[in-house]
PDB file of N, CA and C in Angstrom:
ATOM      1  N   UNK A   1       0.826  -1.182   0.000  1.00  0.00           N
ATOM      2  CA  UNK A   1       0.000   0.000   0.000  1.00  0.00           C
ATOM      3  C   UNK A   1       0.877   1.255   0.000  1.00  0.00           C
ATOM      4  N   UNK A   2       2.069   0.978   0.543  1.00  0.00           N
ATOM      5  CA  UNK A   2       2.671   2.031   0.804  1.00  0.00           C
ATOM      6  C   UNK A   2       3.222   2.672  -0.275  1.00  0.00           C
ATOM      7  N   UNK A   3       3.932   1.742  -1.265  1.00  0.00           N
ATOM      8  CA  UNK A   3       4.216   2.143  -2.604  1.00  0.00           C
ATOM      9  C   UNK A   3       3.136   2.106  -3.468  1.00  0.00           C
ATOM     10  N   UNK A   4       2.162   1.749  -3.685  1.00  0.00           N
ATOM     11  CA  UNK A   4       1.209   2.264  -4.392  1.00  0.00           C
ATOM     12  C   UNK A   4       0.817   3.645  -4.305  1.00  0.00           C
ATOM     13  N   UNK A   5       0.744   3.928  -2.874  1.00  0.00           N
ATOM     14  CA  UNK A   5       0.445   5.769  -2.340  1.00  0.00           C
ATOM     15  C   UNK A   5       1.707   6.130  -3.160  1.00  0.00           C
ATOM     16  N   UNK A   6       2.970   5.756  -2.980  1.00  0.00           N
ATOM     17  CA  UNK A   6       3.760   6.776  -3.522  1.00  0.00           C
ATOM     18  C   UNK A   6       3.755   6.770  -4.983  1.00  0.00           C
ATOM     19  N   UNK A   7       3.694   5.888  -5.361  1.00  0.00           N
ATOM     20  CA  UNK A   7       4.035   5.942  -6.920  1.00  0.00           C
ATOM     21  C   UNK A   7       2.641   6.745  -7.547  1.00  0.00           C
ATOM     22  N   UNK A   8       1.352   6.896  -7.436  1.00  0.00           N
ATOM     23  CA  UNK A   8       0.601   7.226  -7.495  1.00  0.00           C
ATOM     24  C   UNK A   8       1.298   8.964  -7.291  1.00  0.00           C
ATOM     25  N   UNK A   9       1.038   9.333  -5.973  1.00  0.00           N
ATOM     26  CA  UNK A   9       1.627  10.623  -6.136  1.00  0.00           C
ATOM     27  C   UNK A   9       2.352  11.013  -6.917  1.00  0.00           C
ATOM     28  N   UNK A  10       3.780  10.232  -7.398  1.00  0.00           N
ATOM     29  CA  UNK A  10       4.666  10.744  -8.346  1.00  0.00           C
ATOM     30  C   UNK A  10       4.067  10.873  -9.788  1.00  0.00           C
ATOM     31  N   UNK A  11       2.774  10.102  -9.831  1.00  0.00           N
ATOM     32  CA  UNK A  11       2.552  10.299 -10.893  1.00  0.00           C
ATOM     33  C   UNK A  11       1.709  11.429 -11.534  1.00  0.00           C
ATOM     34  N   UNK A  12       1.296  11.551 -10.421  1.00  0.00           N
ATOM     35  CA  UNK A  12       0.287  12.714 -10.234  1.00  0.00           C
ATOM     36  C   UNK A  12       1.266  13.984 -10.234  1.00  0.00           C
ATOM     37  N   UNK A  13       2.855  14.251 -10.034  1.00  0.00           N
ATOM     38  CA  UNK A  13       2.838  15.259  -9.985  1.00  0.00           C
ATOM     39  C   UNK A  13       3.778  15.616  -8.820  1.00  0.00           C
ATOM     40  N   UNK A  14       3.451  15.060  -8.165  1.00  0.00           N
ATOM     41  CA  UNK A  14       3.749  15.879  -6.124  1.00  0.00           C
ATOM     42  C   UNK A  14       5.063  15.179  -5.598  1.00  0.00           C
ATOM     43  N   UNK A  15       5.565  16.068  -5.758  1.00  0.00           N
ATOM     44  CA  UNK A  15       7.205  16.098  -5.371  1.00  0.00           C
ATOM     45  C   UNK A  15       7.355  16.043  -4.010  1.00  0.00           C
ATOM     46  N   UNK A  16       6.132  15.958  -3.160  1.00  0.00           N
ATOM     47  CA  UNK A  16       6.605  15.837  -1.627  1.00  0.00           C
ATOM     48  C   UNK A  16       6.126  14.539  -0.888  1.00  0.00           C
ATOM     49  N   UNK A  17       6.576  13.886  -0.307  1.00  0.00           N
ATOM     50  CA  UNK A  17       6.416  12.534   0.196  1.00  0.00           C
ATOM     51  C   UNK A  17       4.823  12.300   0.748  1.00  0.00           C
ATOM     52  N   UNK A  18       3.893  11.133   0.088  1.00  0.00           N
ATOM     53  CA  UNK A  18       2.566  11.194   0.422  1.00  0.00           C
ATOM     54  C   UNK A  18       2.590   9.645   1.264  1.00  0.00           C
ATOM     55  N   UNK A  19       1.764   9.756   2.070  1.00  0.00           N
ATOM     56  CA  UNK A  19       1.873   8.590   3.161  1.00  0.00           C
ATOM     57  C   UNK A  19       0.426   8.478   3.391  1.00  0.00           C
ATOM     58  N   UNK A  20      -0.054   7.584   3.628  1.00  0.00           N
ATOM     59  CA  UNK A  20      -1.826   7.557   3.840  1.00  0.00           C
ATOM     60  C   UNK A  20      -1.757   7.461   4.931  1.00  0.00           C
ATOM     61  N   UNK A  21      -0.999   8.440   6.204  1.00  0.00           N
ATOM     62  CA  UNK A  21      -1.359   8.853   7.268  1.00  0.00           C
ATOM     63  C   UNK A  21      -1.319  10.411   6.721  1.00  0.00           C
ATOM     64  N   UNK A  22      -0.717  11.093   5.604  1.00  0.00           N
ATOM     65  CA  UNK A  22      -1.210  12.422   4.729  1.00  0.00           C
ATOM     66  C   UNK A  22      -2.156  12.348   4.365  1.00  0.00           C
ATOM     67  N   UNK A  23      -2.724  11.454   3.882  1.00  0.00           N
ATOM     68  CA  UNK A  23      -4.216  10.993   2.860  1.00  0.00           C
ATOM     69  C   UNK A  23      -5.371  10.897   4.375  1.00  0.00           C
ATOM     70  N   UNK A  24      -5.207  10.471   5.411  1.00  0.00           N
ATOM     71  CA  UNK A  24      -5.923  10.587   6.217  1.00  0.00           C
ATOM     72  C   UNK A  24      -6.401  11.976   6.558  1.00  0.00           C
ATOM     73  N   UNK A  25      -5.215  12.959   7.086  1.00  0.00           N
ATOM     74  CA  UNK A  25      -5.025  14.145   7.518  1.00  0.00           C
ATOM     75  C   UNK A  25      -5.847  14.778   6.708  1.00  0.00           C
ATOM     76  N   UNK A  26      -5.193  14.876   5.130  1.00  0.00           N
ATOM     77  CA  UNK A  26      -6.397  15.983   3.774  1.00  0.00           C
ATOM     78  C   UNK A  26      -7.552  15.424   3.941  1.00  0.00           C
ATOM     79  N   UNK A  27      -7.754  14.452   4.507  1.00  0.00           N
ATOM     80  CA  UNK A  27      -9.369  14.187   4.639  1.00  0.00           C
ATOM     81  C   UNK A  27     -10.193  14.143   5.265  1.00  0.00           C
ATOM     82  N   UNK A  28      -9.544  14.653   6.830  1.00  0.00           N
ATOM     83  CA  UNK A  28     -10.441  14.813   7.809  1.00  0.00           C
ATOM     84  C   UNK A  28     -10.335  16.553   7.810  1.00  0.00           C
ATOM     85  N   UNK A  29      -9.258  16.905   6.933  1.00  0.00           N
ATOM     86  CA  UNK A  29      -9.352  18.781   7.020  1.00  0.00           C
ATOM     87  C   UNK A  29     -10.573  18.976   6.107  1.00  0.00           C
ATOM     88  N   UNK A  30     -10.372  18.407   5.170  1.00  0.00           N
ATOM     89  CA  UNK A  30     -11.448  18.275   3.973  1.00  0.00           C
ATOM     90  C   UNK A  30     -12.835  18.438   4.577  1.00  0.00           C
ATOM     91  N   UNK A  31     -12.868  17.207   5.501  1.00  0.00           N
ATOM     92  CA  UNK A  31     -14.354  17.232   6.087  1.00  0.00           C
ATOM     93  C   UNK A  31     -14.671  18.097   7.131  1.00  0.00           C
ATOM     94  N   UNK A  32     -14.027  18.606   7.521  1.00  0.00           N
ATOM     95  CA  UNK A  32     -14.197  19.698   8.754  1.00  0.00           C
ATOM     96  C   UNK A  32     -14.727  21.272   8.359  1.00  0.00           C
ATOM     97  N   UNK A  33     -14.507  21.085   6.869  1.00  0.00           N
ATOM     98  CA  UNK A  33     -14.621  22.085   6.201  1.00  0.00           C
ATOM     99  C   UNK A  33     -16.168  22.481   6.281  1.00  0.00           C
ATOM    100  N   UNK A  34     -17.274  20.998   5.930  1.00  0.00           N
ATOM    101  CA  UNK A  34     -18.213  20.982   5.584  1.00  0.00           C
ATOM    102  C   UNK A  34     -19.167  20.219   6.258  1.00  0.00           C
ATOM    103  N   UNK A  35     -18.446  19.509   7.232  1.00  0.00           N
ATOM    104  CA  UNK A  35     -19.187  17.909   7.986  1.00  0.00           C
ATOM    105  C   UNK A  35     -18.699  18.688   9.614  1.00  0.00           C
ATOM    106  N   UNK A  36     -19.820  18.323  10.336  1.00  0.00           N
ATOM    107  CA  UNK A  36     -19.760  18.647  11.525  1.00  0.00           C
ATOM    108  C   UNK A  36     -18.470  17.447  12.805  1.00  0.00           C
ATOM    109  N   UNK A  37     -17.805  17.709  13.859  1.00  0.00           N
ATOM    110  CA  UNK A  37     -16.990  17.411  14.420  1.00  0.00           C
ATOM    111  C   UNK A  37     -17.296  16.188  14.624  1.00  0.00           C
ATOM    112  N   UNK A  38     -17.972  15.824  15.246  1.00  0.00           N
ATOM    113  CA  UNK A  38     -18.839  14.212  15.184  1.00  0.00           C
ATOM    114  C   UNK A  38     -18.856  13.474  14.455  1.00  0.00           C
ATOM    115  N   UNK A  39     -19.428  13.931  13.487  1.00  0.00           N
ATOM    116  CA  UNK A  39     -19.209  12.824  12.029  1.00  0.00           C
ATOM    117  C   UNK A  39     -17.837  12.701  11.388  1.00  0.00           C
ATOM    118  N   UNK A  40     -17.150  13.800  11.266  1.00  0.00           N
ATOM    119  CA  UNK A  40     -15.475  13.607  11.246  1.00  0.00           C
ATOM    120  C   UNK A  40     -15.250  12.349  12.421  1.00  0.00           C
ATOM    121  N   UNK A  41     -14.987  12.460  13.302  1.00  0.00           N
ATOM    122  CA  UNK A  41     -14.469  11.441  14.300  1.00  0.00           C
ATOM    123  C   UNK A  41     -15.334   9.677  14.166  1.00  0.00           C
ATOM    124  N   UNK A  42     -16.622  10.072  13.689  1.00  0.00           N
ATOM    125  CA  UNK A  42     -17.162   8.686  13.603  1.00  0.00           C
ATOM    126  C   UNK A  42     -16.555   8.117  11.853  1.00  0.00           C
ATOM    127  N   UNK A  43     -16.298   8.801  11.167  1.00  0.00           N
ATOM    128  CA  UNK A  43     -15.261   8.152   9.667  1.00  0.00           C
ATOM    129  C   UNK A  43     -14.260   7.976  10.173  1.00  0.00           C
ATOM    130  N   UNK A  44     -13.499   8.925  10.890  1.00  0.00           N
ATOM    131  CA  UNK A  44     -11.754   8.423  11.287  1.00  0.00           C
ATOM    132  C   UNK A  44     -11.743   7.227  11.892  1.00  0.00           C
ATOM    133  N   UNK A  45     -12.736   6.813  12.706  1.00  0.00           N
ATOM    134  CA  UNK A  45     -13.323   5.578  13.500  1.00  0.00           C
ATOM    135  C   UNK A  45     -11.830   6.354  15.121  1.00  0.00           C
ATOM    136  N   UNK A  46     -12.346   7.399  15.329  1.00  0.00           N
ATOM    137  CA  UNK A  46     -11.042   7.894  16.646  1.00  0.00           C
ATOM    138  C   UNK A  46     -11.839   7.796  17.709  1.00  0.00           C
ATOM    139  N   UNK A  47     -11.459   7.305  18.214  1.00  0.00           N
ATOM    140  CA  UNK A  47     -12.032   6.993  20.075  1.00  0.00           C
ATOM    141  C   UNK A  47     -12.393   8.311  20.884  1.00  0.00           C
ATOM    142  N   UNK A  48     -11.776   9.407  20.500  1.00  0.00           N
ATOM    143  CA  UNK A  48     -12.050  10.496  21.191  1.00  0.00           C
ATOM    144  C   UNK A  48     -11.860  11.645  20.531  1.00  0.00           C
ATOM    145  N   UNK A  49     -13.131  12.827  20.926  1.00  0.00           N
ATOM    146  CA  UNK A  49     -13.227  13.538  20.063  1.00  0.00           C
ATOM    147  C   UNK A  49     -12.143  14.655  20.006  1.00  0.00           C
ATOM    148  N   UNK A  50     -11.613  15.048  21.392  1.00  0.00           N
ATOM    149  CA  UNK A  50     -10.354  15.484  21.061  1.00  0.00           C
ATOM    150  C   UNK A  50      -9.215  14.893  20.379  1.00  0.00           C
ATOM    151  N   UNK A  51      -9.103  14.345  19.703  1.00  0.00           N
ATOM    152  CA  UNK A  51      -8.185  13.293  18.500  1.00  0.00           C
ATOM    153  C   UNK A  51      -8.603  14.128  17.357  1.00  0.00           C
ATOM    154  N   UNK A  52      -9.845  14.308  17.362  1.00  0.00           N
ATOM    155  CA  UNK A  52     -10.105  14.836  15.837  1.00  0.00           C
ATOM    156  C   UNK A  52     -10.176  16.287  16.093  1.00  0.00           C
ATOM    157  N   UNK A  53     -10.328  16.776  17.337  1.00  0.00           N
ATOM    158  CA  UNK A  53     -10.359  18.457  17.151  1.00  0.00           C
ATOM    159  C   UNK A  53      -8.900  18.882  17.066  1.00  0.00           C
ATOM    160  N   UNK A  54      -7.880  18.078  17.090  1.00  0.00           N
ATOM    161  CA  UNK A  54      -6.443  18.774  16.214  1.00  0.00           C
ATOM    162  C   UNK A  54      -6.294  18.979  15.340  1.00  0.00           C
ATOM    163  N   UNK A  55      -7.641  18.405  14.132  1.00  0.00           N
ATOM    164  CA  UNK A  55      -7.325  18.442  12.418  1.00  0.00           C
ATOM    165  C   UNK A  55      -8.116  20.349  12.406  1.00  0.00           C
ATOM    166  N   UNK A  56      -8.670  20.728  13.308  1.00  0.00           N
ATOM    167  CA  UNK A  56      -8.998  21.660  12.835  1.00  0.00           C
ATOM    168  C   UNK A  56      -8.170  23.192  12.502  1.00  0.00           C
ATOM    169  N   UNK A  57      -7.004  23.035  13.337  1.00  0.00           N
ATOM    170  CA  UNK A  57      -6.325  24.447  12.690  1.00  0.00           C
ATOM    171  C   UNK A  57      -6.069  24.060  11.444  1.00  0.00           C
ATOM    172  N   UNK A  58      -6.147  23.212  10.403  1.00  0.00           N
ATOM    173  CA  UNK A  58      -5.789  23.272   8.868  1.00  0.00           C
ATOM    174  C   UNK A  58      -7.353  23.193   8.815  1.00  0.00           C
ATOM    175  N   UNK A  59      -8.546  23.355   8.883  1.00  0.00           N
ATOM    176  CA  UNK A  59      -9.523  23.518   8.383  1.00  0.00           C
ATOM    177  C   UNK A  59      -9.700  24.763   8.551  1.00  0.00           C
ATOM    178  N   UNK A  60      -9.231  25.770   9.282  1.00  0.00           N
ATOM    179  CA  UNK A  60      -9.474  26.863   9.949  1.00  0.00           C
ATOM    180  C   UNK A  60      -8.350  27.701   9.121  1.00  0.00           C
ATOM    181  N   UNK A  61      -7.363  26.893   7.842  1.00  0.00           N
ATOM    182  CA  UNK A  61      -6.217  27.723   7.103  1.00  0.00           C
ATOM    183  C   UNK A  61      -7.072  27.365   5.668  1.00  0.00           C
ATOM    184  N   UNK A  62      -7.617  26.070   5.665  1.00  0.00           N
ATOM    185  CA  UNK A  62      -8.880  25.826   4.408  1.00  0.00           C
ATOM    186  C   UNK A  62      -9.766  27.301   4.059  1.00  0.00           C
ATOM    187  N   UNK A  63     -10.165  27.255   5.286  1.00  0.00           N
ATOM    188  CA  UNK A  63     -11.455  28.317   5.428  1.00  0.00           C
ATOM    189  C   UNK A  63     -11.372  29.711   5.366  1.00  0.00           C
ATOM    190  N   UNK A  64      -9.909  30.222   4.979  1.00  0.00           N
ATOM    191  CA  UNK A  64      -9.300  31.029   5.411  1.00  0.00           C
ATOM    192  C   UNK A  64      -8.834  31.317   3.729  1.00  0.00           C
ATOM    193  N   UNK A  65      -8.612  30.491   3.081  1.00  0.00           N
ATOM    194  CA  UNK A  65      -8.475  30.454   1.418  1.00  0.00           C
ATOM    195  C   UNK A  65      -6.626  30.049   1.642  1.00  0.00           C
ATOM    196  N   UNK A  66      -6.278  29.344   2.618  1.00  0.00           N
ATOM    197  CA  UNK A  66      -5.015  28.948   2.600  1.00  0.00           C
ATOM    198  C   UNK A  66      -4.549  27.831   1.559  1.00  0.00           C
ATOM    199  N   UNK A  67      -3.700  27.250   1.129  1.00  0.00           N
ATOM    200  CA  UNK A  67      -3.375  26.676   0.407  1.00  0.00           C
ATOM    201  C   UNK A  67      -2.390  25.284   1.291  1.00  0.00           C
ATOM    202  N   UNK A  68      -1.878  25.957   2.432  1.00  0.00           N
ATOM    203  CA  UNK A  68      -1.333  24.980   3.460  1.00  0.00           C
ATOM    204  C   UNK A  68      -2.322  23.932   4.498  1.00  0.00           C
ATOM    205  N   UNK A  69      -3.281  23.775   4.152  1.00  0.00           N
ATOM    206  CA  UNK A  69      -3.599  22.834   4.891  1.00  0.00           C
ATOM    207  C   UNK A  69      -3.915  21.656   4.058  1.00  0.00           C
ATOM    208  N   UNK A  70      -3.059  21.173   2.899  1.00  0.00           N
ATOM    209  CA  UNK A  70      -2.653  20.335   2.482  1.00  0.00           C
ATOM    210  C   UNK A  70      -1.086  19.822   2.824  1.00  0.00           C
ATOM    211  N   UNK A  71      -0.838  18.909   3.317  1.00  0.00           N
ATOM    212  CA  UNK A  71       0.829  18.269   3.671  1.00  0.00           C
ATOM    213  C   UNK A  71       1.126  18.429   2.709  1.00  0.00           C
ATOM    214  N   UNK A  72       0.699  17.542   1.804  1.00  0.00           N
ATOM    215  CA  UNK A  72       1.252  17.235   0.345  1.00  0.00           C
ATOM    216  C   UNK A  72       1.223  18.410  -0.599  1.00  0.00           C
ATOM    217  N   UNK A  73       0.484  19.727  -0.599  1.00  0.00           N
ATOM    218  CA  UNK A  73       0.090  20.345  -2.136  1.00  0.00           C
ATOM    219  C   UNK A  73       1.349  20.865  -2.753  1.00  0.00           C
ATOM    220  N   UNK A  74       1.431  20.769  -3.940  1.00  0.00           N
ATOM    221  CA  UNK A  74       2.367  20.707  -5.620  1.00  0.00           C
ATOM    222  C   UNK A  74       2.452  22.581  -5.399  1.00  0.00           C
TER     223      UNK A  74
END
């Protein structure tokens, strides 16, 4: 899995190391954007909801028209 994530990225483009613990991260910022705190934490499957209220300062750089709350962005 691990080289599939990467080679995929390279192919795509993205010169910076992608790990599907990155692919997790863009996707719980992703959802924070638009999906309430709860339902973020019940997809991550995280035991506690403070676990998932750390993804929010990059939803809060999303929301903001930032471009950094992607690990990975080109």
């Amino acid at each position: 899995m691990r080289r599939l994530v990467s080679d995929l990225a390279h192919q795509a483009g993205i010169r910076k190391t992608v790990t599907a613990h990155v692919l997790r991260h863009s996707f719980a910022t992703l959802m924070l954007n638009g999906a309430d705190l709860l339902r973020v934490k019940e997809d991550l499957g995280n035991g506690s909801l403070s676990t998932t209220e750390r993804y929010l300062h990059a939803a809060k750089n999303l929301e903001q028209g930032s471009a950094d709350f992607l690990p990975f962005a080109v």
